[in-house]
C-alpha atoms as a PDB file:
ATOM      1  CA  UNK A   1      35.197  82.227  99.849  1.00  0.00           C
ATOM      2  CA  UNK A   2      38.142  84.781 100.756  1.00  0.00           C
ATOM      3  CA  UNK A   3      41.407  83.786  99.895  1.00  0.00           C
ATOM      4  CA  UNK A   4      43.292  85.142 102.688  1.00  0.00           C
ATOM      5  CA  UNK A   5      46.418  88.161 102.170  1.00  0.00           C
ATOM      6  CA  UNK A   6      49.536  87.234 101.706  1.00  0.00           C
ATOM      7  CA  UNK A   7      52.606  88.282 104.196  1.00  0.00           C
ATOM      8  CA  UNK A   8      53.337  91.750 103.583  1.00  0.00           C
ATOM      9  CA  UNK A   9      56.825  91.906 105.851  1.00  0.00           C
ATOM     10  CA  UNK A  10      59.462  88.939 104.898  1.00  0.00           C
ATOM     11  CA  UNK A  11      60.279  86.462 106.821  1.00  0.00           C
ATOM     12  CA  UNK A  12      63.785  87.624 108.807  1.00  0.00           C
ATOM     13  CA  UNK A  13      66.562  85.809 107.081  1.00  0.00           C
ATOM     14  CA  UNK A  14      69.093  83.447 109.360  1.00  0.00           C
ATOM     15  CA  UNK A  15      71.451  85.206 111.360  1.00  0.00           C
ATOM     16  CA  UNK A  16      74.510  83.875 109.337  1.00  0.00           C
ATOM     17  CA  UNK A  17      72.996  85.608 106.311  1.00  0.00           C
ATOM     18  CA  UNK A  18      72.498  88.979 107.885  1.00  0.00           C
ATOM     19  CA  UNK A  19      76.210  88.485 109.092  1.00  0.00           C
ATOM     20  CA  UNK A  20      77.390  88.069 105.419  1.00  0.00           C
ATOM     21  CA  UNK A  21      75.211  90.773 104.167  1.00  0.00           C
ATOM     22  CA  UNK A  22      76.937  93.435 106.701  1.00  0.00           C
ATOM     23  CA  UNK A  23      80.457  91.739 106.026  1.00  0.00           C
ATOM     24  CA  UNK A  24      79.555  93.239 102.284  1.00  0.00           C
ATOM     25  CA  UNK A  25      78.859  96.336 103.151  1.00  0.00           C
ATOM     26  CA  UNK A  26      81.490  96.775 105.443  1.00  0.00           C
ATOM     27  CA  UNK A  27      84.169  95.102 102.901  1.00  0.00           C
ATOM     28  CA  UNK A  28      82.631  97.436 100.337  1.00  0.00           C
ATOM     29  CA  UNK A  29      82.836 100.293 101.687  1.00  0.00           C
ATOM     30  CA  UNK A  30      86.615  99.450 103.092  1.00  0.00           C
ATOM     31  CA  UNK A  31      87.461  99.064  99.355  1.00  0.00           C
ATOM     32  CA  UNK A  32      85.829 102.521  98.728  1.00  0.00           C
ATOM     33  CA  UNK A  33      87.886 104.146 101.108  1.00  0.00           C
ATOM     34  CA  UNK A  34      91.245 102.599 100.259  1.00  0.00           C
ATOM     35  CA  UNK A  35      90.155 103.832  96.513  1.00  0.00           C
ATOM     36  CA  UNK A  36      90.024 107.280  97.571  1.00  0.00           C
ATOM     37  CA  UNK A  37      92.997 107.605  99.722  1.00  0.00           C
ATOM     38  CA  UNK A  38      94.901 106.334  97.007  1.00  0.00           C
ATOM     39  CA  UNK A  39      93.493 108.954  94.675  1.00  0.00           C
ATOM     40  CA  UNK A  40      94.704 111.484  96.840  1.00  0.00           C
ATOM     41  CA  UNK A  41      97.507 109.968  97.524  1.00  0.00           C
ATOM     42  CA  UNK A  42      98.379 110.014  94.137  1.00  0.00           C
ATOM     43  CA  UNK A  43      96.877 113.712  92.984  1.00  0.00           C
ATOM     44  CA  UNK A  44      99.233 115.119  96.361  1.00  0.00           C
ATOM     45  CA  UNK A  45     102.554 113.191  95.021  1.00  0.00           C
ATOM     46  CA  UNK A  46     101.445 114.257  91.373  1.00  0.00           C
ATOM     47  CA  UNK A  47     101.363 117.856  92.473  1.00  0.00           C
ATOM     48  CA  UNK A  48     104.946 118.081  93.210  1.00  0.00           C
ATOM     49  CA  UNK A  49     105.743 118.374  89.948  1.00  0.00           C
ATOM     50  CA  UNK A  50     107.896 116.516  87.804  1.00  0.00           C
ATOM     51  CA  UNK A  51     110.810 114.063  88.880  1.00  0.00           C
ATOM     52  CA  UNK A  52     114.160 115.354  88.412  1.00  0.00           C
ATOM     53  CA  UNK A  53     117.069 113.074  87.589  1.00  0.00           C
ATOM     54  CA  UNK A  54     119.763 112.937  90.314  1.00  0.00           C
ATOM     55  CA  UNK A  55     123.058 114.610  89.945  1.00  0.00           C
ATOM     56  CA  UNK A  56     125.947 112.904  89.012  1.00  0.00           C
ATOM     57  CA  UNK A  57     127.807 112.611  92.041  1.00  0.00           C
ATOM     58  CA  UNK A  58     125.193 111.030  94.283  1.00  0.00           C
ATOM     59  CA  UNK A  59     125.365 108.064  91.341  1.00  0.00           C
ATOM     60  CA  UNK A  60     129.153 107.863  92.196  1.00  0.00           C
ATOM     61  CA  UNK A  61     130.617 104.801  90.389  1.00  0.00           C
ATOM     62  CA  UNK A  62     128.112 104.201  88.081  1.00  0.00           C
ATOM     63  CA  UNK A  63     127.538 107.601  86.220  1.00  0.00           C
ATOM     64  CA  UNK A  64     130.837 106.424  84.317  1.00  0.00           C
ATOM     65  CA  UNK A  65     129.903 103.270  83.965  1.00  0.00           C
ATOM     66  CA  UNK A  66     126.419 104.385  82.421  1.00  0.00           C
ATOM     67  CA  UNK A  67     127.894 107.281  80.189  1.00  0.00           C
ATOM     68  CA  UNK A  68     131.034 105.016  78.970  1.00  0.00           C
ATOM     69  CA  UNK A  69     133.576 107.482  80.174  1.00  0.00           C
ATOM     70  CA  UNK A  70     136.379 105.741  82.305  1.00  0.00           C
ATOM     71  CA  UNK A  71     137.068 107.852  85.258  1.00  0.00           C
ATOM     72  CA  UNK A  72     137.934 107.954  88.522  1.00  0.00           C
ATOM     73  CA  UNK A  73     135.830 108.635  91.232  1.00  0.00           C
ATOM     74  CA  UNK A  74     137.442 111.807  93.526  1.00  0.00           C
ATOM     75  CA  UNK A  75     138.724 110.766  97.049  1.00  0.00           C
ATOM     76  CA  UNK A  76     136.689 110.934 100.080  1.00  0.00           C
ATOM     77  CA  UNK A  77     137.666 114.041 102.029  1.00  0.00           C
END
């Protein structure tokens, strides 16, 4: 006697796990893209070249608080 062949194509899964395996992909591939933005993101800010310190007067008060010298700010004007 002939045993007969199996199912070659699968059964379809449920529709709520064909709905979770797009939600993946589509999550994934979000993820993906936020990963890459941020590397250019990063490689265009990088390529400014490096940060420079501010000048004193746009720290007004605190530059002489930070360096220990006592002195007055100039007046406005």
């Amino acid at each position: 006697m002939v045993e007969p062949l199996p199912d070659l194509i699968p059964p379809k899964p449920p529709l709520s796990d064909r709905r979770g395996k797009w939600v993946a992909i589509l999550t994934g591939a979000l993820s993906i893209l936020i990963g890459v933005a941020y590397l250019v993101l990063i490689t265009v800010l990088d390529s400014r070249g490096p940060l420079l310190p501010p000048p004193p007067e746009a720290l007004g008060g605190a530059a002489a608080a930070v360096s220990g010298v006592a002195a007055e700010a100039p007046p406005p004007g």
